[in-house]
Protein backbone atom coordinates (compact mmCIF):
# COMPACT_ATOMS: atom_id res chain seq x y z
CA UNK A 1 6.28 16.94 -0.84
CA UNK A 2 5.34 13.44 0.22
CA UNK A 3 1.75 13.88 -1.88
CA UNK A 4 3.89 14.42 -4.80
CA UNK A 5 5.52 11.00 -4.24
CA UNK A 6 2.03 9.41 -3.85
CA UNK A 7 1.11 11.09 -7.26
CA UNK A 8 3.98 9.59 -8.85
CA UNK A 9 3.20 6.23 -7.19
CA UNK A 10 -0.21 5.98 -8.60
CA UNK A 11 0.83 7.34 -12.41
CA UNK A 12 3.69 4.68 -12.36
CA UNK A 13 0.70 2.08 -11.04
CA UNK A 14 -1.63 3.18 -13.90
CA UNK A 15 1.15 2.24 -15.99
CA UNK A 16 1.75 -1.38 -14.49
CA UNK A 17 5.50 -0.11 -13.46
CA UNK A 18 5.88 -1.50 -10.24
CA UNK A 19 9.53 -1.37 -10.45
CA UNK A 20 9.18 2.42 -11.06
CA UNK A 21 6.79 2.98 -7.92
CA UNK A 22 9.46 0.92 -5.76
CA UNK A 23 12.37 3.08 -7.00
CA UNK A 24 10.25 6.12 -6.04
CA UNK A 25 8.92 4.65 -2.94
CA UNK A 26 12.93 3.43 -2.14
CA UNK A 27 14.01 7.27 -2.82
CA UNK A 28 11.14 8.70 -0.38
CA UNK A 29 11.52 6.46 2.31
CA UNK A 30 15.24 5.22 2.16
CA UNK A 31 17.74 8.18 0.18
CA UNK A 32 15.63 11.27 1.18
CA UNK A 33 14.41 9.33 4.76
CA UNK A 34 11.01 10.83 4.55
CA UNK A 35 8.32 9.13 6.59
CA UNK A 36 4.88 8.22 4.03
CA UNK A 37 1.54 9.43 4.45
CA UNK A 38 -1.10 7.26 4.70
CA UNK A 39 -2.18 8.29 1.15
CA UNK A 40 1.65 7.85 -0.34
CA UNK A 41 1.50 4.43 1.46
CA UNK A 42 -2.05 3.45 0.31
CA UNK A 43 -1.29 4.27 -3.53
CA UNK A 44 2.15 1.91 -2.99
CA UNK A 45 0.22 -0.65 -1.25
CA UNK A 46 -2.57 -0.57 -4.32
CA UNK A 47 0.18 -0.80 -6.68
CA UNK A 48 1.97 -3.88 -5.73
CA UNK A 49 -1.40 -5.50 -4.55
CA UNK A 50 -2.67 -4.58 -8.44
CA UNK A 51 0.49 -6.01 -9.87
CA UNK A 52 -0.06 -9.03 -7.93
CA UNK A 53 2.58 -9.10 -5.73
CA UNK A 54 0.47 -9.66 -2.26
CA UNK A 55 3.77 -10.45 -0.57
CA UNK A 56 5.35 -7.83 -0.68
CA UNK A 57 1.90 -6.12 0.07
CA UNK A 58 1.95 -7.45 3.94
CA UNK A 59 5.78 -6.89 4.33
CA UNK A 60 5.22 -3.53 3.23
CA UNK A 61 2.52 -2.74 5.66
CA UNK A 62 4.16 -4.52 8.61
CA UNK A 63 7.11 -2.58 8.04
CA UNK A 64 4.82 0.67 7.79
CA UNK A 65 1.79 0.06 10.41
CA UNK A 66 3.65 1.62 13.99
CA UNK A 67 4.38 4.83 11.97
CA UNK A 68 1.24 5.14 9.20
CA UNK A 69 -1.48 4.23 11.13
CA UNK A 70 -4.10 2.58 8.59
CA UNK A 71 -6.71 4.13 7.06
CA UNK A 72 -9.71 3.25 5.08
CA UNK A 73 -8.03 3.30 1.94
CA UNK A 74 -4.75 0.94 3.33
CA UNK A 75 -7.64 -1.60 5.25
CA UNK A 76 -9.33 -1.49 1.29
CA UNK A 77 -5.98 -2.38 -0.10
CA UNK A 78 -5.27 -5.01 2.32
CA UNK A 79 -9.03 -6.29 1.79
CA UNK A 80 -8.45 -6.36 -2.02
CA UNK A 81 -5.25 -8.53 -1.60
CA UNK A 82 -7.06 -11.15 0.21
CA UNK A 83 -9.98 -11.05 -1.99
CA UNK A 84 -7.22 -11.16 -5.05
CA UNK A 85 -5.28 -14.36 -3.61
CA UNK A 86 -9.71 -15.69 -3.02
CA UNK A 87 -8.60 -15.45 1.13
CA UNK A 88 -12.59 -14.53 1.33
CA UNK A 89 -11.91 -15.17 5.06
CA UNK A 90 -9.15 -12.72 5.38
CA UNK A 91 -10.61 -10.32 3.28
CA UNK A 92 -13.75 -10.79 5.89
CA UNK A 93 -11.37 -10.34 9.16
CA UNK A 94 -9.98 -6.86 7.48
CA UNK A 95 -13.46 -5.73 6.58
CA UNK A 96 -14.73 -6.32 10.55
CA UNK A 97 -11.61 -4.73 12.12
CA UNK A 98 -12.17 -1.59 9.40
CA UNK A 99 -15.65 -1.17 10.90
CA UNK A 100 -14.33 -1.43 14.77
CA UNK A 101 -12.24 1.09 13.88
């Protein structure tokens, strides 16, 4: 069930309609209260981080990171951001806590 949300996620993504992957993402986690995987949250992260809005990137993940612990695939996302916004620093931090992990 949550993978399917995910899916939609990342076609909505594909399609540069970040307001559609929010109103999915809003239905998941707020009207139907399910908790996100770590993949569902990694394709929402790598949509808003693609459409630029870095932001809402780390409010997302704060709000997330007690429940979905991060993954590879979230510390790439958060990396990417960084790198996107030229934090090379940043980006650097995420990349050594992804290999103490």
């Amino acid at each position: 069930f949550v993978q399917n949300y995910g899916l939609i996620i990342k076609a909505y993504a594909c399609l540069k309609r970040v307001d559609k992957c929010w109103a999915f993402w809003r239905d998941m986690t707020q009207v139907r209260e399910v908790v996100p995987s770590d993949v569902a949250l990694s394709c929402m992260l790598d949509a808003i981080v693609t459409a630029g809005h870095f932001d809402d990137t780390v409010a997302l993940l704060h709000q997330w990171e007690a429940v979905v612990p991060p993954n590879t695939s979230i510390y790439s996302n958060r990396i990417k951001g960084f790198a996107t916004i030229g934090d090379a620093a940043r980006a650097m931090d995420m990349y050594s806590e992804l290999k103490s992990h």
